[in-house]
Protein backbone atom coordinates (compact mmCIF):
# COMPACT_ATOMS: atom_id res chain seq x y z
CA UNK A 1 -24.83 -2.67 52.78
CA UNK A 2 -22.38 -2.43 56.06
CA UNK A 3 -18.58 -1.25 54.26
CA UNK A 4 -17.36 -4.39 56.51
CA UNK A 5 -19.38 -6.56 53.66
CA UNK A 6 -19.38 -4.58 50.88
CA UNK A 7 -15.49 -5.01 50.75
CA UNK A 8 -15.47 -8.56 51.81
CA UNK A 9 -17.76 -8.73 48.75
CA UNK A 10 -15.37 -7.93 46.36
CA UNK A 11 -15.69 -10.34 43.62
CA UNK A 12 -12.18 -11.41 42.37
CA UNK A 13 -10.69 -14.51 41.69
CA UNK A 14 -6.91 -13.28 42.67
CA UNK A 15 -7.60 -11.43 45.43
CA UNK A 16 -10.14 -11.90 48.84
CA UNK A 17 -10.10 -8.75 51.39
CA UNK A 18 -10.88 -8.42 55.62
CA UNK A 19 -11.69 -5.88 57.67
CA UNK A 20 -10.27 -5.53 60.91
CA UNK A 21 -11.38 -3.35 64.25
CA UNK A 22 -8.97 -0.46 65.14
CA UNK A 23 -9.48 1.92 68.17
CA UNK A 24 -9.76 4.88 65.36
CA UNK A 25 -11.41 2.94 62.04
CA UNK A 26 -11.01 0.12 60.07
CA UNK A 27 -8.21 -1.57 58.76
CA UNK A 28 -8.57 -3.16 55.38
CA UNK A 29 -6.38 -6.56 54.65
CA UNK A 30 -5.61 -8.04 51.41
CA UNK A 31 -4.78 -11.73 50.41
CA UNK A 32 -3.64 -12.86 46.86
CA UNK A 33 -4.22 -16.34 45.14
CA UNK A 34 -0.62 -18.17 44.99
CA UNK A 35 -0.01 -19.61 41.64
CA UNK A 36 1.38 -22.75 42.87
CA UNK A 37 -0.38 -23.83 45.86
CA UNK A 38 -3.86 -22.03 44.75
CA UNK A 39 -4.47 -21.01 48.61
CA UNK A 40 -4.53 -17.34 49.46
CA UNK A 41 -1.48 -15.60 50.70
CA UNK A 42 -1.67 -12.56 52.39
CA UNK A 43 -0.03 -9.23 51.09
CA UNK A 44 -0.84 -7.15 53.82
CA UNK A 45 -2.71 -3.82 55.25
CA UNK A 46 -3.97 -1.79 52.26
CA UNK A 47 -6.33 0.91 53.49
CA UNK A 48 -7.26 2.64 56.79
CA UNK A 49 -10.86 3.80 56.92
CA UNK A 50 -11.54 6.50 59.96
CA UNK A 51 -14.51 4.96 61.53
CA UNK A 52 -16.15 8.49 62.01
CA UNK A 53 -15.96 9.11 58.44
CA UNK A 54 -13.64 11.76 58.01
CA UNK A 55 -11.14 10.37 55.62
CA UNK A 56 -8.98 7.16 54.31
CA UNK A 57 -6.22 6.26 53.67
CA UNK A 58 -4.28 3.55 51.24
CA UNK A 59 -0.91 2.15 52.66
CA UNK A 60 2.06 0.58 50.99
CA UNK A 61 0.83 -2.78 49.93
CA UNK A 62 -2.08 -1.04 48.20
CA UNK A 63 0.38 -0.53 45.51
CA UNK A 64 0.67 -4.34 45.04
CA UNK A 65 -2.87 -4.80 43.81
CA UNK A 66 -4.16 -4.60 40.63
CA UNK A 67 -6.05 -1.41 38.83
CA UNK A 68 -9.46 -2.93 39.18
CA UNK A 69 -9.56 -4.22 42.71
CA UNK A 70 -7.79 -0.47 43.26
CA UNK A 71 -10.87 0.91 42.54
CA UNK A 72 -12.99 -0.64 43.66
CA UNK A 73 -11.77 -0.69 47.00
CA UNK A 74 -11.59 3.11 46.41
CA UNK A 75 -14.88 3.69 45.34
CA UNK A 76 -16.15 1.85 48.07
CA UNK A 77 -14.45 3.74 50.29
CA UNK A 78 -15.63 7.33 48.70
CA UNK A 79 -19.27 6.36 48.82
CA UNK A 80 -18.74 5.65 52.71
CA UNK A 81 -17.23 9.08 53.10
CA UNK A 82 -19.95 10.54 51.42
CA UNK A 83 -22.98 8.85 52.75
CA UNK A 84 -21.52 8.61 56.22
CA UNK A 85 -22.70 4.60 56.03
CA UNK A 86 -22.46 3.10 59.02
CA UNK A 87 -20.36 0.58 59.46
């Protein structure tokens, strides 16, 4: 599976995830479910993923998010470093 999807696909009821073009990679974005309204809020840019797989990085707002989305998101992004997947 294409990283784009595979971390679109993250299953979590709190939290839903997008993937945006940058001249150098990919820039993941992360939205939380508001307790009030329901709707999805966004939080902000989490991770940068070099689109020649060299390397990622998390940002600030990757702090924000919970342990289990954290990994995920992390292990997603190690198997794409080591497999080279494209994107």
């Amino acid at each position: 599976m294409l990283i784009k999807q595979e971390i679109q696909a993250i299953q979590d009821p709190d939290y839903k995830f997008t993937v945006e073009h940058t001249p150098t990679g990919w820039l993941v974005i992360c939205y939380k479910k508001d307790e009030m309204t329901g709707f999805f809020r966004r939080i902000g840019k989490v991770m940068n993923i070099s689109r020649n797989s060299t390397g990622f990085k998390s940002l600030k707002k990757f702090k924000s998010i919970r342990k289990e989305v954290k990994i995920k998101l992390l292990q997603i992004a190690c198997n794409y470093m080591d497999e080279g997947v494209s994107v």
